[in-house]
Every structure is written in C-alpha cells, then in structure tokens.
C-alpha atoms as a PDB file:
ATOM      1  CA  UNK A   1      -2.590  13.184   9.264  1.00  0.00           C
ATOM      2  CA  UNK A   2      -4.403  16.435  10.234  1.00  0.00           C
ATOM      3  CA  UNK A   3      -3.448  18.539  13.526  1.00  0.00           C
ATOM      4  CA  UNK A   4      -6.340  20.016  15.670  1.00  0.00           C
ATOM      5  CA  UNK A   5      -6.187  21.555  18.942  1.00  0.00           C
ATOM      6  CA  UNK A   6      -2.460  19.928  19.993  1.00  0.00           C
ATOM      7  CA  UNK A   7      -4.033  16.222  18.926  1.00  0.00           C
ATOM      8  CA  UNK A   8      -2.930  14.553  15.728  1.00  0.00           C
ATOM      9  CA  UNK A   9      -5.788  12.154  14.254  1.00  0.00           C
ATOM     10  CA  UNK A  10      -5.228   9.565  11.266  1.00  0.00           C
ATOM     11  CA  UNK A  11      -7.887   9.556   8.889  1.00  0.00           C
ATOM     12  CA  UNK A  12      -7.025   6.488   6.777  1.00  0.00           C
ATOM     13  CA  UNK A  13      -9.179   4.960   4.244  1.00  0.00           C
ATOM     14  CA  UNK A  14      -9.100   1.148   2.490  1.00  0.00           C
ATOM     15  CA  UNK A  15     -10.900   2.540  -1.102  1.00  0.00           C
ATOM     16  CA  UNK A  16     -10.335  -0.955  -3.399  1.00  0.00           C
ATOM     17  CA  UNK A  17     -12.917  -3.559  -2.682  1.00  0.00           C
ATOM     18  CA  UNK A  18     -10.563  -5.647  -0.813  1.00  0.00           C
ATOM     19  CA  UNK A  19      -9.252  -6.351   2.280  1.00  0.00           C
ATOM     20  CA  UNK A  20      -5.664  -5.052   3.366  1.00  0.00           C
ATOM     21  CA  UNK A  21      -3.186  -4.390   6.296  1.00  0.00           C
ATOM     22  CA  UNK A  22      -1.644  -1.249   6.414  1.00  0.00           C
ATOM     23  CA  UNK A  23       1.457  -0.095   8.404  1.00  0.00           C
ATOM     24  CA  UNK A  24       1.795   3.770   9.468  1.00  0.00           C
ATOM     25  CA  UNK A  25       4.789   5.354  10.636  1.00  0.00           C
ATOM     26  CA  UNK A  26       4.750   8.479  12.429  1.00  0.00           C
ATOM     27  CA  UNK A  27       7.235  11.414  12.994  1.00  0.00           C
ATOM     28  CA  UNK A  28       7.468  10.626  16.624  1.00  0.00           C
ATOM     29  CA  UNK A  29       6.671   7.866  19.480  1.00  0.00           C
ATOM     30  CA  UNK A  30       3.166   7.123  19.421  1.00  0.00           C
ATOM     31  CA  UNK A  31       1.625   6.195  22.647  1.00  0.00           C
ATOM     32  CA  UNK A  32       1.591   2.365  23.122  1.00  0.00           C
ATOM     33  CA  UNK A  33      -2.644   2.454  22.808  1.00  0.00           C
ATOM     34  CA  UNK A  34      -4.042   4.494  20.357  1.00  0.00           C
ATOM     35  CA  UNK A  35      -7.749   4.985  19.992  1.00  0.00           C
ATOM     36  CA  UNK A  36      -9.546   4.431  17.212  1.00  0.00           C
ATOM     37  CA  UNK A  37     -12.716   7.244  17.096  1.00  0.00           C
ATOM     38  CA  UNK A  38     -16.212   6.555  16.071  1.00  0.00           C
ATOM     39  CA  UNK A  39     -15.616   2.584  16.788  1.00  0.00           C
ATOM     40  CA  UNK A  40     -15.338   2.474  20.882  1.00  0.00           C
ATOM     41  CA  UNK A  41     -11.536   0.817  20.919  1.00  0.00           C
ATOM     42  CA  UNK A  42      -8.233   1.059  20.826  1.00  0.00           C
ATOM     43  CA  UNK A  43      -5.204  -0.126  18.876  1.00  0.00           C
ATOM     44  CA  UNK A  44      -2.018  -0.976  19.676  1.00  0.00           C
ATOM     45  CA  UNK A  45       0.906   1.015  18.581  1.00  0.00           C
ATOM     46  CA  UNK A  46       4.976   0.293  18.722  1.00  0.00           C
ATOM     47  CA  UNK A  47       7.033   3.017  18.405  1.00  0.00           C
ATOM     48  CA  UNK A  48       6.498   5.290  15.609  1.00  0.00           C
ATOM     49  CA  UNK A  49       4.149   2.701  13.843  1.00  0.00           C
ATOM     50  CA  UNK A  50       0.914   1.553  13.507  1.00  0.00           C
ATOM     51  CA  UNK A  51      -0.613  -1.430  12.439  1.00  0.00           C
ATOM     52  CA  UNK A  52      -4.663  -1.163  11.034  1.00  0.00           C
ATOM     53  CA  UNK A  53      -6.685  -4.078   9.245  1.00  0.00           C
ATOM     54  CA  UNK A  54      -9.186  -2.739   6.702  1.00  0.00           C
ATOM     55  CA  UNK A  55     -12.412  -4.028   5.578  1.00  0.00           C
ATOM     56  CA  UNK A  56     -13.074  -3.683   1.697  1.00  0.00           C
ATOM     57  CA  UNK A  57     -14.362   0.717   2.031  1.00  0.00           C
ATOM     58  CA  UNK A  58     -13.327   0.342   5.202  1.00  0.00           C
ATOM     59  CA  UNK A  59     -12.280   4.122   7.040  1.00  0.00           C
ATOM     60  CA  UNK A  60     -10.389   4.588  10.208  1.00  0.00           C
ATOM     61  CA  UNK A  61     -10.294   7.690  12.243  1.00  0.00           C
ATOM     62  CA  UNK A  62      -7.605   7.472  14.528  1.00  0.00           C
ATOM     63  CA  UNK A  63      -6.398   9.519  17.350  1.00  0.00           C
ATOM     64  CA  UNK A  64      -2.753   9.892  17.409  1.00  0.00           C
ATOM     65  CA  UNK A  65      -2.239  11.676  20.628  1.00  0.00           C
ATOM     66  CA  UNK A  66      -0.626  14.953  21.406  1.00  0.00           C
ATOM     67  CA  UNK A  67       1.189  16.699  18.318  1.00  0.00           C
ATOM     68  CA  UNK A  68       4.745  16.706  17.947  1.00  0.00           C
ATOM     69  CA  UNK A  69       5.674  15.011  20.764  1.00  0.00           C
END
C-alpha cells in the first residue's frame, strides 16, 4: 500500500501464470465500495478486507480511500 495526498491506493499484482483470489486486510475500515483505478469500477469491501480475482499477470490499482481513517 502506498500513501499519496491523504488517499491510500493498493497496487496488487497476480505475477504466476495463473489465476487466483486474493484477500487484503487493511489497518482500518475500508469504505464498503472501493474503486478499482484504470478499469472504470468498483469493488466491494467488508470491513478491513478486500476481496480481488486476478487474471494470470493480472495488476490491480486500487483506491483505498482516505489514509488512516
């Protein structure tokens, strides 16, 4: 996770040629939509976690909200 201008963005990456599912958790409550940049949509959140689907190469950028919250 990087911090930029009070936002915290994901920048996850599926490098093995296969598919996977990946759960995040985060230090705090994430907001219940999160979006995912560069791909016009959003995610679902719950909580402090996340839930992505990768593609084989497959990279998410994802916008976590505001920082520390």
């Amino acid at each position: 996770m990087k911090r930029c201008d009070g936002r915290e963005t994901l920048i996850a990456v599926n490098a093995p040629p296969e598919p996977c599912e990946i759960t995040f958790e985060a230090s705090h409550k994430l907001p219940a939509q999160v979006k995912l940049l560069f791909e016009d949509r959003t995610a679902p959140a719950a909580g402090k976690r996340l839930t992505l689907s990768f593609k084989p190469l497959e990279v998410h950028v994802v916008d976590l909200g505001p920082a520390g919250r």
